[in-house]
N, C-alpha and C. Protein backbone atom coordinates (compact mmCIF):
# COMPACT_ATOMS: atom_id res chain seq x y z
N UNK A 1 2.60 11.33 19.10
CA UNK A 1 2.44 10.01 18.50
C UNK A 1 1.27 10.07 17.51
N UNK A 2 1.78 9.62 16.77
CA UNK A 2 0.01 9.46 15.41
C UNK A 2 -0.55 8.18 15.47
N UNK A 3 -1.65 8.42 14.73
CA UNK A 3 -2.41 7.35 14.98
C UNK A 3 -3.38 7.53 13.61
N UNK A 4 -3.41 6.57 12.46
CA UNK A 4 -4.06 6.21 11.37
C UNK A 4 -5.33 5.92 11.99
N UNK A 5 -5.99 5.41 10.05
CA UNK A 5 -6.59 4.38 9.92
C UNK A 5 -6.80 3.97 8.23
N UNK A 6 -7.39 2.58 8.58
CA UNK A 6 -6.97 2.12 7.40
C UNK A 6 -8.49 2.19 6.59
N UNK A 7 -8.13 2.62 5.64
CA UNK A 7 -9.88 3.17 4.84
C UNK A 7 -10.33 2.83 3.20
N UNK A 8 -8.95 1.35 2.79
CA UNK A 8 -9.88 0.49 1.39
C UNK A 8 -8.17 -0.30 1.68
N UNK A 9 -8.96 -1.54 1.17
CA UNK A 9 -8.13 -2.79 0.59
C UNK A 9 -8.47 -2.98 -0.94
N UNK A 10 -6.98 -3.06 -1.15
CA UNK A 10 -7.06 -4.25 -2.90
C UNK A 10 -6.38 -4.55 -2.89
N UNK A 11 -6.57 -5.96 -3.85
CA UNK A 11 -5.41 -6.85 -4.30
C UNK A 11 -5.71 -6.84 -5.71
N UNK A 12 -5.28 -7.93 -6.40
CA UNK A 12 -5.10 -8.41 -7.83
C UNK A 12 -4.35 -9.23 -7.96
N UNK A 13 -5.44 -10.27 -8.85
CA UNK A 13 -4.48 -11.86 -8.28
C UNK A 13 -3.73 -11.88 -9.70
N UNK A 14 -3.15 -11.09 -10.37
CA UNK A 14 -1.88 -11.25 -11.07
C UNK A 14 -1.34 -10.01 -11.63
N UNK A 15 -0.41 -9.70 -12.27
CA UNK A 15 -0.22 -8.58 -12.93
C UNK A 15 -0.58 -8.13 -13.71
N UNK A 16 -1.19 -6.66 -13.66
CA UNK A 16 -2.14 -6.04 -15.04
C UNK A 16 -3.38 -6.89 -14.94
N UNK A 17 -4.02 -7.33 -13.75
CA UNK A 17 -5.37 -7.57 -13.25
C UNK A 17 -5.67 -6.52 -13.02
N UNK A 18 -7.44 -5.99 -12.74
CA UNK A 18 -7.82 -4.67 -11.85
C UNK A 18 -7.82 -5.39 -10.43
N UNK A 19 -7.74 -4.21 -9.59
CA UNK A 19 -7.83 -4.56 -8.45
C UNK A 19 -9.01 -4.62 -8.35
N UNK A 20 -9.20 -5.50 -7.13
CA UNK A 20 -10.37 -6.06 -6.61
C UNK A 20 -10.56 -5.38 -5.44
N UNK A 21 -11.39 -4.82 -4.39
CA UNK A 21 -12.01 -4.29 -3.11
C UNK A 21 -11.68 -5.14 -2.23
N UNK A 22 -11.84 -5.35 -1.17
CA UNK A 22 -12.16 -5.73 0.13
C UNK A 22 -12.60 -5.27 1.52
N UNK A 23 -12.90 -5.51 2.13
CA UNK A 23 -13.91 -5.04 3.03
C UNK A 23 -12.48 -5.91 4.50
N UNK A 24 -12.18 -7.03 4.29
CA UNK A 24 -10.97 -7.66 5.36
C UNK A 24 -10.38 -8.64 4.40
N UNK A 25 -9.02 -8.47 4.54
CA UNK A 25 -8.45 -9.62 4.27
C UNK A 25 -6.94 -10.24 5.12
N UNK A 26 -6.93 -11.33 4.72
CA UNK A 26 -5.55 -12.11 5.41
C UNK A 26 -4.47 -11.40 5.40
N UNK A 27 -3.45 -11.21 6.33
CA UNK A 27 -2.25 -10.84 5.75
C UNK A 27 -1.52 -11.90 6.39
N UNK A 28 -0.49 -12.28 5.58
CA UNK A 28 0.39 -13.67 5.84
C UNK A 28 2.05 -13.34 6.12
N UNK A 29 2.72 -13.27 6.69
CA UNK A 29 4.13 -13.26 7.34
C UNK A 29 4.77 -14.02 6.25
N UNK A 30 5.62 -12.96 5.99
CA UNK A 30 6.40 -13.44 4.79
C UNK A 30 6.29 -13.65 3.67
N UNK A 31 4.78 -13.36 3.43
CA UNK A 31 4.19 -13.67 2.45
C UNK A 31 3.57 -12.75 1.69
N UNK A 32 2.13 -12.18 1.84
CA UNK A 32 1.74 -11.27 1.76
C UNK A 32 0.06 -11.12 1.50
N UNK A 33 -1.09 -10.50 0.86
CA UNK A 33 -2.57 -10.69 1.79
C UNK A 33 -1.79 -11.92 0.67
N UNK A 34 -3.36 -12.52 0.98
CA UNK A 34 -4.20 -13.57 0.82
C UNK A 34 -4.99 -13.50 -0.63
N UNK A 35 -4.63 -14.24 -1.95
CA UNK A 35 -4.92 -13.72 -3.11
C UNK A 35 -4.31 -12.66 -3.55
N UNK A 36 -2.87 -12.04 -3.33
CA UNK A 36 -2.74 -11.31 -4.00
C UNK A 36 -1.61 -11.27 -4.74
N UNK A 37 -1.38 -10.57 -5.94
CA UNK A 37 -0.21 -11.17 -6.55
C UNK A 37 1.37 -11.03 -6.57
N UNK A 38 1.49 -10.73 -5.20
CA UNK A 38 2.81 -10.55 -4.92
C UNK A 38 2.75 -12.10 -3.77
N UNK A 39 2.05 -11.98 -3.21
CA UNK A 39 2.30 -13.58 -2.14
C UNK A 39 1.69 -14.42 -2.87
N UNK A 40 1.40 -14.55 -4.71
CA UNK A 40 1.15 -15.81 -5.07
C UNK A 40 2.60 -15.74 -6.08
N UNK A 41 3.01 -15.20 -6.33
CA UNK A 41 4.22 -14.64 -7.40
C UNK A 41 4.05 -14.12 -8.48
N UNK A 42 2.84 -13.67 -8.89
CA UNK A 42 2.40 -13.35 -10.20
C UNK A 42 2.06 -11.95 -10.04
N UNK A 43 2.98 -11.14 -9.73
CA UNK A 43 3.04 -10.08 -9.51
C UNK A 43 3.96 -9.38 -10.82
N UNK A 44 3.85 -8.46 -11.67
CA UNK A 44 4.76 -8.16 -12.55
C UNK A 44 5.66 -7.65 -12.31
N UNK A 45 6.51 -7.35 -10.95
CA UNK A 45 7.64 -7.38 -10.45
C UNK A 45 7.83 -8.64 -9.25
N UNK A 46 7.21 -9.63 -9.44
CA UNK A 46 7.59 -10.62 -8.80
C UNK A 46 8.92 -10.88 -8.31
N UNK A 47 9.55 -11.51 -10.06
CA UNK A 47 10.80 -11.76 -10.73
C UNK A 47 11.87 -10.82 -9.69
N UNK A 48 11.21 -9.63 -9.36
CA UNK A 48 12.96 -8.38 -8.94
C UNK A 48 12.74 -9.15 -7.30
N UNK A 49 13.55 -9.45 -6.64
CA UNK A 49 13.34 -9.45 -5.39
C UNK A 49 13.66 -8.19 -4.38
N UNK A 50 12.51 -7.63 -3.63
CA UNK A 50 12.08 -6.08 -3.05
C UNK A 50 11.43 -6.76 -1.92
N UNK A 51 11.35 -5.61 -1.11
CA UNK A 51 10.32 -5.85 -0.32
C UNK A 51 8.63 -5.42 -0.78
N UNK A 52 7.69 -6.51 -1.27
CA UNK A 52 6.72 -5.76 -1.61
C UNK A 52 5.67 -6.92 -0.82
N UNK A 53 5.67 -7.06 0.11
CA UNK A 53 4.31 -7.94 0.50
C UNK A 53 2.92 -7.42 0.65
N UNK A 54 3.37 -6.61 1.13
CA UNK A 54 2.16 -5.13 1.33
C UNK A 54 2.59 -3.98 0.83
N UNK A 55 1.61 -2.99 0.45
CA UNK A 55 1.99 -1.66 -0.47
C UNK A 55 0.83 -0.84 0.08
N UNK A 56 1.24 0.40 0.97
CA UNK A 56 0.68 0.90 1.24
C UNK A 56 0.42 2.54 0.23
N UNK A 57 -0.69 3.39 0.42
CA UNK A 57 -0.52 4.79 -0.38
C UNK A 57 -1.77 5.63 0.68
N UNK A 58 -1.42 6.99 0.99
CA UNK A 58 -1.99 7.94 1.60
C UNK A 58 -3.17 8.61 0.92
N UNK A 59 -4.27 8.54 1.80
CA UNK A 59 -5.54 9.07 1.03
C UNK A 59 -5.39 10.44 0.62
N UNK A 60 -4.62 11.09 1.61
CA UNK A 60 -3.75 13.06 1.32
C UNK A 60 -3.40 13.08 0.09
N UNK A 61 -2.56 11.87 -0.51
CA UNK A 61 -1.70 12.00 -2.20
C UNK A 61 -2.81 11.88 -2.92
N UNK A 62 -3.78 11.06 -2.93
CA UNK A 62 -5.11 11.14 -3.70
C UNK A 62 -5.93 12.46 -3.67
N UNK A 63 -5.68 13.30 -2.92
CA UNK A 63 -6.53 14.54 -2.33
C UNK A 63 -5.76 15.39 -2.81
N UNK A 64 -4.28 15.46 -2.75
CA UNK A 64 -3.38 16.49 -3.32
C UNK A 64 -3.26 16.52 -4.75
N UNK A 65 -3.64 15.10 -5.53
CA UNK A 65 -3.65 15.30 -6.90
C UNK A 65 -4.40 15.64 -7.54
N UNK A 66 -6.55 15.81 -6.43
CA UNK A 66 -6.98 16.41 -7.44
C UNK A 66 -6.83 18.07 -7.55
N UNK A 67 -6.80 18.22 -6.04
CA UNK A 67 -6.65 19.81 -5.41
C UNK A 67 -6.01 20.46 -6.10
N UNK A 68 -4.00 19.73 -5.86
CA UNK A 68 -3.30 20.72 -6.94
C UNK A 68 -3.45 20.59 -8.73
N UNK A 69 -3.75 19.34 -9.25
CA UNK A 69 -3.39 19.35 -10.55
C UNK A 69 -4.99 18.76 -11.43
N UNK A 70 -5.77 18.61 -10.31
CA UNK A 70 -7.15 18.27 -10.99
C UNK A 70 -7.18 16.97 -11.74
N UNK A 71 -6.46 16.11 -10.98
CA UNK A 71 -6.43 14.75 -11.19
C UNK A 71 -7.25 14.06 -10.08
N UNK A 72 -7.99 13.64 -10.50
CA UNK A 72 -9.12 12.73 -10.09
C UNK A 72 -8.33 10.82 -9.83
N UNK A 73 -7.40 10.46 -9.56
CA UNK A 73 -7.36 9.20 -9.27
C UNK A 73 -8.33 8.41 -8.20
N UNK A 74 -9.08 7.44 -8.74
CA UNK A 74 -9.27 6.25 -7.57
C UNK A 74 -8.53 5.16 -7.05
N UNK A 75 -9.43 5.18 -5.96
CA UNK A 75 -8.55 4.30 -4.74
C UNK A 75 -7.75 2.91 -5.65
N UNK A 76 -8.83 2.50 -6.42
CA UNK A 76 -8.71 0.95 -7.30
C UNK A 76 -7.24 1.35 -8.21
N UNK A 77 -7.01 2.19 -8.69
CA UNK A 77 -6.30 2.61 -9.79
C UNK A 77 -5.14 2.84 -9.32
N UNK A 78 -4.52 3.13 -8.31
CA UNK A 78 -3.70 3.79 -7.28
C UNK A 78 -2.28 2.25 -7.52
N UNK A 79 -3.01 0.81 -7.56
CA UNK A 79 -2.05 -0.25 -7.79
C UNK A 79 -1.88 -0.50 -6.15
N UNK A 80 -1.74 0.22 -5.12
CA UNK A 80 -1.87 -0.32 -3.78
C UNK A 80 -2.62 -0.99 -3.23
N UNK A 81 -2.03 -2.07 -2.33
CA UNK A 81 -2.69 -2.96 -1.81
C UNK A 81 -3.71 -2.07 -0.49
N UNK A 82 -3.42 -1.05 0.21
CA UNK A 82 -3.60 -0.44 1.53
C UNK A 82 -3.94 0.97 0.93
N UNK A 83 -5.12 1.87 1.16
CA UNK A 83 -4.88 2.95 1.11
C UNK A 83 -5.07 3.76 2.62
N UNK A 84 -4.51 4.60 3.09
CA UNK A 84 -4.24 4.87 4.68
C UNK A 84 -5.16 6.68 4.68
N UNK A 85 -5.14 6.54 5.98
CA UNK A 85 -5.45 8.19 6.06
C UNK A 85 -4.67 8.24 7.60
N UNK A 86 -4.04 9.71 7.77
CA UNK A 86 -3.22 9.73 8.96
C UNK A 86 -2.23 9.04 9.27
N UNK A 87 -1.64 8.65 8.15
CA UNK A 87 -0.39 7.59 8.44
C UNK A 87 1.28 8.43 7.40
N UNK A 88 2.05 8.54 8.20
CA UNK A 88 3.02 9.10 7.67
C UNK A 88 4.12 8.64 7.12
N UNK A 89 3.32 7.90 6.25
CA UNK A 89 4.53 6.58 5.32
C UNK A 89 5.77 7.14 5.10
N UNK A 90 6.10 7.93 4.54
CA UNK A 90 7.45 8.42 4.11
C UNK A 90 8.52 8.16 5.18
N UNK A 91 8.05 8.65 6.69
CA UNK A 91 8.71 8.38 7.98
C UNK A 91 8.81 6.76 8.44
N UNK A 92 7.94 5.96 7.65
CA UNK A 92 8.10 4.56 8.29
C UNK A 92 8.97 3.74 7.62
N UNK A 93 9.54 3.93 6.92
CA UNK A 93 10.91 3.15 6.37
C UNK A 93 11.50 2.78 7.39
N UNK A 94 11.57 1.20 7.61
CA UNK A 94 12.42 0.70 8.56
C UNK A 94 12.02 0.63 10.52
N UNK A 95 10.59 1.33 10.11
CA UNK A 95 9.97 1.07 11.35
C UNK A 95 8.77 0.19 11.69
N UNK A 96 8.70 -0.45 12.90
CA UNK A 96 7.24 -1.56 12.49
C UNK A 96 6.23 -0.68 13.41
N UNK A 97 4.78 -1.09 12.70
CA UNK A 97 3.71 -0.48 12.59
C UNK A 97 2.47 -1.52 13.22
N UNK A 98 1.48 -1.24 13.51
CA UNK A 98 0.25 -2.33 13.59
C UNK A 98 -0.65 -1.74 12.34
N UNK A 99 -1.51 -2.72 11.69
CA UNK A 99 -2.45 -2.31 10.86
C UNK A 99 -3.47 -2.94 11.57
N UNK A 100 -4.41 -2.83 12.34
CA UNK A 100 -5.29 -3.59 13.26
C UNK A 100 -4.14 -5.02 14.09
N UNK A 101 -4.27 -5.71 14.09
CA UNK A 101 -3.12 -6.91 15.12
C UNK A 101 -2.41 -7.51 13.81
N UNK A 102 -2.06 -6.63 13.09
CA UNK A 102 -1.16 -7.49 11.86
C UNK A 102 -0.10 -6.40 11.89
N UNK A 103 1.35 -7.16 12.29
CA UNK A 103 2.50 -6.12 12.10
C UNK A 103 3.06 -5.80 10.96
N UNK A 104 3.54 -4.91 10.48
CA UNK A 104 4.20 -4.76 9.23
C UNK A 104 5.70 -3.92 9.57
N UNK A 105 6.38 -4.01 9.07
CA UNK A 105 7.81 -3.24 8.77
C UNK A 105 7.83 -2.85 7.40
N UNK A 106 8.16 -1.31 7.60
CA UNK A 106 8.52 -0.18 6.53
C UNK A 106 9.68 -0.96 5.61
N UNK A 107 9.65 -1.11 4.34
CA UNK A 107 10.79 -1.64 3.92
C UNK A 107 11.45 -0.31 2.52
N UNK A 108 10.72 0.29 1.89
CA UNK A 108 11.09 1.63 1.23
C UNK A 108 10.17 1.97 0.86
N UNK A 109 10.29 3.41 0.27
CA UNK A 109 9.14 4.04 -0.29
C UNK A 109 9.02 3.24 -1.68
N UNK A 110 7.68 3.74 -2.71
CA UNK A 110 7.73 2.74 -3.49
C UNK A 110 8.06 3.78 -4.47
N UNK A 111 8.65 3.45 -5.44
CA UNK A 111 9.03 4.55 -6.89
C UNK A 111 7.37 4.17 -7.36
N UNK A 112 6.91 5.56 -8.40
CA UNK A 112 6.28 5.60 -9.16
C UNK A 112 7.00 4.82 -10.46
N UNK A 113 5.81 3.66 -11.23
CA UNK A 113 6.05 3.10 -12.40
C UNK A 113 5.35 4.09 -13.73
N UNK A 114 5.73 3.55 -14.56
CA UNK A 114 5.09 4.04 -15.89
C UNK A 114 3.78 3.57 -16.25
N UNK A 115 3.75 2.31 -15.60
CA UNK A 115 2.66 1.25 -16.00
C UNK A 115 1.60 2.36 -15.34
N UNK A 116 1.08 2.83 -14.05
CA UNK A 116 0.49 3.68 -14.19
C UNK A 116 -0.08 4.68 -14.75
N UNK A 117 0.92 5.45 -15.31
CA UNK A 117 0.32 6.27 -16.86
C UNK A 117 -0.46 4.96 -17.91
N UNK A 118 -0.38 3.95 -17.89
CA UNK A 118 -1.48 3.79 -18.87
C UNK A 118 -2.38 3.28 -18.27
N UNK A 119 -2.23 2.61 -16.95
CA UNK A 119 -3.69 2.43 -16.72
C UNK A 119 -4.56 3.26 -16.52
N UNK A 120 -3.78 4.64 -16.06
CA UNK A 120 -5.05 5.52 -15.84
C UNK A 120 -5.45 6.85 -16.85
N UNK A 121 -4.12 6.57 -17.83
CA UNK A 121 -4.04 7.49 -18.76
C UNK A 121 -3.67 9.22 -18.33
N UNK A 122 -3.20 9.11 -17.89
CA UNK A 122 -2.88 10.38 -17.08
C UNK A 122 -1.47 10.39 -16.84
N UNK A 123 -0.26 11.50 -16.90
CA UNK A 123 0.90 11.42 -16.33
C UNK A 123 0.92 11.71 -14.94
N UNK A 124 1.12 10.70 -14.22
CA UNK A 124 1.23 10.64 -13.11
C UNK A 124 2.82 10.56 -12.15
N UNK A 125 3.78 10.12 -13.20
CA UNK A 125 4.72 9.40 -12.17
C UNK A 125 5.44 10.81 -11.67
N UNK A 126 5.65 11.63 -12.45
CA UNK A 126 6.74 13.04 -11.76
C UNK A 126 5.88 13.15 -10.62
N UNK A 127 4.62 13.42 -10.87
CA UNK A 127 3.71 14.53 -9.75
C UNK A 127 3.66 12.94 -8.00
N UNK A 128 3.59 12.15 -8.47
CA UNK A 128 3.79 10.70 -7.12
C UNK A 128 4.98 10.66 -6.86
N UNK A 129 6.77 11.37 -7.67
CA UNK A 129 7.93 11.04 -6.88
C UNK A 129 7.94 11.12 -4.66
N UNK A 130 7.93 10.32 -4.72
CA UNK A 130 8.40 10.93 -2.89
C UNK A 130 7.09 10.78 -2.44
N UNK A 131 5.97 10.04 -3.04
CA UNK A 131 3.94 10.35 -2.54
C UNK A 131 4.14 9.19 -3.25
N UNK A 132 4.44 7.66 -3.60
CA UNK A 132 3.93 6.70 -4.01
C UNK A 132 3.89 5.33 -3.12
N UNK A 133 4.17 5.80 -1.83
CA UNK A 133 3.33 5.09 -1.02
C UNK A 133 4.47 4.11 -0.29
N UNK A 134 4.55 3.21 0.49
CA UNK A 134 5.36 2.94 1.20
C UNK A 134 5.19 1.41 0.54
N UNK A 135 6.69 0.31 0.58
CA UNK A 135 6.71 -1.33 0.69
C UNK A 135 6.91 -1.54 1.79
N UNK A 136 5.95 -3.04 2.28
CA UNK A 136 6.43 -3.63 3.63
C UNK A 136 5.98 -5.17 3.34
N UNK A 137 6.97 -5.40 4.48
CA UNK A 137 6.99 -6.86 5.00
C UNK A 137 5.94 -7.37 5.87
N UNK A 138 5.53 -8.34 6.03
CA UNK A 138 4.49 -8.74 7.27
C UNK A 138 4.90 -9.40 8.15
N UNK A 139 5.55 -9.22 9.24
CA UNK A 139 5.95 -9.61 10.22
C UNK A 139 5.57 -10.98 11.30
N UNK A 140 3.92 -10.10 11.35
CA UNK A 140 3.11 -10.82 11.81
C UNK A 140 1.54 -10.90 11.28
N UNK A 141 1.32 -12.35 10.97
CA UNK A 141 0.18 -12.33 10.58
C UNK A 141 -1.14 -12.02 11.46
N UNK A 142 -2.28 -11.82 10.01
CA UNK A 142 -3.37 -11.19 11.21
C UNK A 142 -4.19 -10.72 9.90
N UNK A 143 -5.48 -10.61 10.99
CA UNK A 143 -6.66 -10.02 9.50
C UNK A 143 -6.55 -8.40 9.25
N UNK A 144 -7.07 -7.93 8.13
CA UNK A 144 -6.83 -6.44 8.26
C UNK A 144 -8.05 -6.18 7.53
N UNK A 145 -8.70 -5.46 8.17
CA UNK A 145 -9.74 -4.71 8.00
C UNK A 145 -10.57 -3.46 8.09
N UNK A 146 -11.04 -3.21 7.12
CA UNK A 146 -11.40 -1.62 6.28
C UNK A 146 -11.83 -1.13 8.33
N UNK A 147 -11.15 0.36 8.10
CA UNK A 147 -11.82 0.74 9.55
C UNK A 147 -10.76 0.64 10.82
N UNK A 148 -9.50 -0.30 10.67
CA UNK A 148 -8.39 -0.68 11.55
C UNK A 148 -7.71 0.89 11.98
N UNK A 149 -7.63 0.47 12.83
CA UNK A 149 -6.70 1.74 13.51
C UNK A 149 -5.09 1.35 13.09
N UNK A 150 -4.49 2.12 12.34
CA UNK A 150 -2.74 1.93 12.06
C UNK A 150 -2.13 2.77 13.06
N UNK A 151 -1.06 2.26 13.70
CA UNK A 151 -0.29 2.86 14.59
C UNK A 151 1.04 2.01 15.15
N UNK A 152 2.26 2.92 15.50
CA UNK A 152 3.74 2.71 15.40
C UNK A 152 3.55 1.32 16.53
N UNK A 153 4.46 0.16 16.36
CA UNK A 153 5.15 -0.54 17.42
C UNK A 153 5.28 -0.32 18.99
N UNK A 154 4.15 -0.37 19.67
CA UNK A 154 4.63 0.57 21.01
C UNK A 154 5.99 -0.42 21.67
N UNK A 155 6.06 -1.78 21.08
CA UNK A 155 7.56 -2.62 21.69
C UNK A 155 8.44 -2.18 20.65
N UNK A 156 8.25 -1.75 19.82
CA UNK A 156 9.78 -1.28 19.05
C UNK A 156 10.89 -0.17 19.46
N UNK A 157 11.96 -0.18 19.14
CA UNK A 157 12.86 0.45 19.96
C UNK A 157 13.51 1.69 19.15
């Protein structure tokens, strides 16, 4: 059984905002955190309907991009709401999770956008296919905060 944790929050209260830090924030059922621009709708994929309430990305893909290709990305730049360490997103599609007492369900991996290459100026999207981090739903609301232990549904089946 694995067992995360959760190690930076951001949001951005609209599209093509920078993300902002957090230290804890809300997460809302059905909705998504608290200020951010997918649970206010001003998200620049708002408009598509996906599962994106939460967006998680692995601190390893940040570590593998500078290791193998000497890409330096930060956490802020990344566009994820969650960045994780020890969490094996790729496998959680379709499975529910705790992020501290806030449930989430895997809803798909997320494709790499283009919009990335310019915010960070770097080609990024080939080298993130299959590493751009997981979409989820919030099941259950609850605070989430920097430091949370992430780990699988022990009532899920």
């Amino acid at each position: 059984m694995w067992q995360g944790k959760l190690i930076h929050i951001h949001t951005a209260p609209k599209g093509r905002a920078p993300m902002q830090g957090h230290n804890s924030i809300r997460a809302i059922a059905g909705q998504g955190l608290e200020g951010d621009r997918y649970a206010t709708g001003l998200g620049h994929y708002s408009k598509f309907p996906d599962i994106r309430e939460v967006t998680l990305i692995e601190v390893e893909t940040l570590i593998a991009l500078e290791r193998d290709h000497d890409i330096r990305l930060d956490v802020a730049d990344h566009r994820r709401n969650l960045t994780t360490r020890g969490v094996p997103l790729n496998h959680l599609v379709g499975q529910r999770f705790f992020v501290g007492d806030t449930l989430l369900e895997g809803g798909r991996l997320n494709t790499p956008c283009r919009y990335l290459n310019l915010v960070t100026g770097q080609t990024l999207c080939d080298l993130l296919e299959h590493r751009s981090g997981l979409n989820c739903r919030i099941l259950k609301s609850g605070t989430m905060t920097v430091g949370d232990i992430i780990q699988a549904d022990p009532g899920a089946s």
